[in-house]
Protein backbone atom coordinates (compact mmCIF):
# COMPACT_ATOMS: atom_id res chain seq x y z
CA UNK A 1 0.00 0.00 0.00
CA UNK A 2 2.89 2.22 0.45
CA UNK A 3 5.54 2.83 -2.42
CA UNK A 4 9.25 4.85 -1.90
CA UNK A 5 9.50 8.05 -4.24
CA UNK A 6 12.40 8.62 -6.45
CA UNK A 7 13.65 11.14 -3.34
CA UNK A 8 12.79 8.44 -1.13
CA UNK A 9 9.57 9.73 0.81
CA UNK A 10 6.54 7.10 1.54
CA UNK A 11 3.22 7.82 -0.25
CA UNK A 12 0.37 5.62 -0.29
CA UNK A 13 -0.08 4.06 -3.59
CA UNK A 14 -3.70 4.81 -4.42
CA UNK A 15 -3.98 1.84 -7.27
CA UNK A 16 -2.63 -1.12 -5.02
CA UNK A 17 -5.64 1.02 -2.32
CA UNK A 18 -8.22 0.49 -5.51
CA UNK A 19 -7.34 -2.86 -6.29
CA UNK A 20 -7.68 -3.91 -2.92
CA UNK A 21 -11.14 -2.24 -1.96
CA UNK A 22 -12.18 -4.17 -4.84
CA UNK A 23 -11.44 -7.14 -2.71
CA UNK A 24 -13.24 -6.20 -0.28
CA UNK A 25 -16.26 -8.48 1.10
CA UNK A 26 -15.45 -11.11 -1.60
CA UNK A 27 -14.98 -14.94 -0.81
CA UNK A 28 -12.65 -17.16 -2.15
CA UNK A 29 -14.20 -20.48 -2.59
CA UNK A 30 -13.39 -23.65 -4.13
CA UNK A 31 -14.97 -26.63 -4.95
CA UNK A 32 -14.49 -30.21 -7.33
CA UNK A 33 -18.01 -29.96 -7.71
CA UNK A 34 -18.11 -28.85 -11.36
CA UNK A 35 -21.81 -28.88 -11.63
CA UNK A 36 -22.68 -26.40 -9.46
CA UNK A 37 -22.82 -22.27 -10.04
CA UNK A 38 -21.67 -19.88 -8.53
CA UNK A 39 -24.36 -18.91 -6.38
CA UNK A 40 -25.20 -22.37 -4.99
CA UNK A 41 -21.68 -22.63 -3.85
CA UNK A 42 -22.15 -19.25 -2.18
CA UNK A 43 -25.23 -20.37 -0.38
CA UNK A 44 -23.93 -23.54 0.74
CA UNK A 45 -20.84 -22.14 2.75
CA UNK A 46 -23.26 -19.61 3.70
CA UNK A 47 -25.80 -22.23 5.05
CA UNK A 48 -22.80 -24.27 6.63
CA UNK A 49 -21.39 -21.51 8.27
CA UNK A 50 -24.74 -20.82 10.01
CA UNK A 51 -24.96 -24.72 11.04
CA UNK A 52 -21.40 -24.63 12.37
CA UNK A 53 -22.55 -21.46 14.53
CA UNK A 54 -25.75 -23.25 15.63
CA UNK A 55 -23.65 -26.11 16.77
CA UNK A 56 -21.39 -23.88 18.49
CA UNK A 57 -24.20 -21.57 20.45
CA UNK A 58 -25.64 -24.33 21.28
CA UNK A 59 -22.70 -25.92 23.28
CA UNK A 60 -20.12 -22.86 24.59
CA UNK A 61 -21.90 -19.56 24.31
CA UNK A 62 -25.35 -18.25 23.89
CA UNK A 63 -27.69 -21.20 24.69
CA UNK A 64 -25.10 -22.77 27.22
CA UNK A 65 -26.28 -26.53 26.97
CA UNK A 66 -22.84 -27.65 29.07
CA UNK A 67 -22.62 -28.43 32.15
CA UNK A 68 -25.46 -31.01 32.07
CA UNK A 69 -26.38 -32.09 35.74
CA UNK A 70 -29.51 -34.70 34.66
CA UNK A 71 -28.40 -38.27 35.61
CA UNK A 72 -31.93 -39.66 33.89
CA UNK A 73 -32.08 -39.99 30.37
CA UNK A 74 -35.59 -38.20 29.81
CA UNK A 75 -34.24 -35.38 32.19
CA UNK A 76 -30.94 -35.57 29.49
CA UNK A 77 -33.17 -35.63 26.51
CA UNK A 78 -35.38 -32.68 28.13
CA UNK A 79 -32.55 -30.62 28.57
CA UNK A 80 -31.05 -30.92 25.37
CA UNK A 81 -34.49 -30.77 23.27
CA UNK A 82 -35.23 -27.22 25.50
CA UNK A 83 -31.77 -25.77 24.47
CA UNK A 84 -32.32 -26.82 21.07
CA UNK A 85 -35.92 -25.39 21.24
CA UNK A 86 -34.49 -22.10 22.65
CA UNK A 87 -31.62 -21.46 19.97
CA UNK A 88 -34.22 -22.33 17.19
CA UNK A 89 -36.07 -19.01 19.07
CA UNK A 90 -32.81 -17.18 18.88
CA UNK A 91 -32.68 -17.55 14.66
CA UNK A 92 -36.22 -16.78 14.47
CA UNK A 93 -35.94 -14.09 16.28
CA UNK A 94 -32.73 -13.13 14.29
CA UNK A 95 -34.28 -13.83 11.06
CA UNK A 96 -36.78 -11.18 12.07
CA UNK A 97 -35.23 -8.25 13.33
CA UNK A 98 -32.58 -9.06 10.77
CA UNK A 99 -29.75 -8.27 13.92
CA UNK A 100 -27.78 -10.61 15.69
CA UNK A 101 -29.16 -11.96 18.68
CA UNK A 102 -26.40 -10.05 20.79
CA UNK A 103 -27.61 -7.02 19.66
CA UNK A 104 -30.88 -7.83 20.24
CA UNK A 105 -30.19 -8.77 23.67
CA UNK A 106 -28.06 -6.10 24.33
CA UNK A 107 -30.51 -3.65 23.42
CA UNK A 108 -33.88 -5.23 24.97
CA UNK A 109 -31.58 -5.92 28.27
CA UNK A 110 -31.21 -1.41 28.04
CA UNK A 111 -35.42 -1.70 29.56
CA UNK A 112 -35.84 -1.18 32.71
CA UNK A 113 -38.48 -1.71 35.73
CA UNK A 114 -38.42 0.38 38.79
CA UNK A 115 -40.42 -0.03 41.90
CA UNK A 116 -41.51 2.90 43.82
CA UNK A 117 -42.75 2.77 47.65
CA UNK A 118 -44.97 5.71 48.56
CA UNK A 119 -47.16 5.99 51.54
CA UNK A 120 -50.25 5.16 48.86
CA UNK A 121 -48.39 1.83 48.02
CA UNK A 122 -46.13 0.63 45.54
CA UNK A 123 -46.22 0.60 41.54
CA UNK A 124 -43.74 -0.55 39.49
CA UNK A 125 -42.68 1.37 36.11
CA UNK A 126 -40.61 0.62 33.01
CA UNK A 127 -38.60 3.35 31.18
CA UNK A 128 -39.64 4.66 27.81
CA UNK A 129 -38.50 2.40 24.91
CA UNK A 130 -36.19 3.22 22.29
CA UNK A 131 -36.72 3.28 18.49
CA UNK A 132 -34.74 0.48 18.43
CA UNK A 133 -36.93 -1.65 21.18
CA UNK A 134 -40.07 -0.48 19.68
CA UNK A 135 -38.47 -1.45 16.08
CA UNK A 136 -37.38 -5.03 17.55
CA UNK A 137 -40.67 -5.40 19.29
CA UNK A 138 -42.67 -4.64 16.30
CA UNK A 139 -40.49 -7.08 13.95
CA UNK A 140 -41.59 -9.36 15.95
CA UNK A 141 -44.72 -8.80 16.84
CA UNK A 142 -44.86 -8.39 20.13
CA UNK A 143 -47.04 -6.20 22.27
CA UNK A 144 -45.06 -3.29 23.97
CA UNK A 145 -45.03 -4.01 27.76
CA UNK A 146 -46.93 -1.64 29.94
CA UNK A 147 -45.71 1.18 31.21
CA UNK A 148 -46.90 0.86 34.73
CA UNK A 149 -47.04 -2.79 36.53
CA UNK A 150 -48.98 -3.95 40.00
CA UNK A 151 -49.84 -0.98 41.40
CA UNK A 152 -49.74 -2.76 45.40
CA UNK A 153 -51.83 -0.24 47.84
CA UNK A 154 -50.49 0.34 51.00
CA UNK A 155 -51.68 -1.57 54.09
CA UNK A 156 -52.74 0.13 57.22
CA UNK A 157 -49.30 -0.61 58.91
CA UNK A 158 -47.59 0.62 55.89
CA UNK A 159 -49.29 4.14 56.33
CA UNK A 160 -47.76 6.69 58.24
CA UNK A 161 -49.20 7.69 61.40
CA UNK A 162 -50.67 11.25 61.90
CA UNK A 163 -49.58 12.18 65.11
């Protein structure tokens, strides 16, 4: 990317730059398969790099089905079939918003619910939702939450005495 001038001085050579944006996002794939274009060669990395990262959520990071602590089989077979069950929810969910589940996460995980005592009782709250939440709700079609949860009224012991 660099080149030396005649006086010696680095510049950046702005062709090797070109050529190499031009690179940029491409995939270099190779197959003996001589009977299949292009695009389905594309689509099948594509589709087994999304199995390999299924595989791999489902046993180190986002769905967590190690350590298993079931001795019975069913109670095995439960465990395993619920992880599954929840990483197919993960894609979906994925698939919808069209974000990674991280982000997702990360961004649902920004709501909050507070819970305020007063001498009338206690009610619970949740913040105002982002674009983004409302955006991820609505992709996949879920109801926005309420803004105000179990309003609890006081009790006569709870109240303060008037002297």
């Amino acid at each position: 990317m660099l080149r030396r001038t005649a006086t010696g001085k680095l510049r950046v050579d702005k062709a090797a730059v070109a050529h190499e944006a031009h690179l940029d996002g491409k995939f270099l794939l190779r197959t003996d398969e001589e009977s299949l274009s292009a695009k389905d060669i594309a689509l099948g990395y594509k589709s087994l790099y999304e199995a390999e990262r299924g595989w791999r959520d489902l046993k180190k990071t986002t769905v967590n089905i190690r350590p298993v602590y079931h001795r019975r089989e069913d109670h095995i077979r439960a465990h395993v079939q619920l992880r599954w069950l929840a990483l197919l929810v993960l894609r979906v969910a994925e698939i919808r918003v069209g974000d990674t589940w991280r982000n997702i996460r990360g961004e649902l995980d920004r709501m909050r619910l507070v819970t305020m005592a007063t001498s009338q009782g206690a009610v619970s709250q949740r913040n105002k939702l982002t674009p983004s939440q409302r955006r991820i709700l609505g992709a996949l079609e879920l109801a926005e939450p309420p803004r105000c949860f179990d309003f609890t009224p006081a009790s006569d012991e709870d109240r303060p005495q008037a002297p």
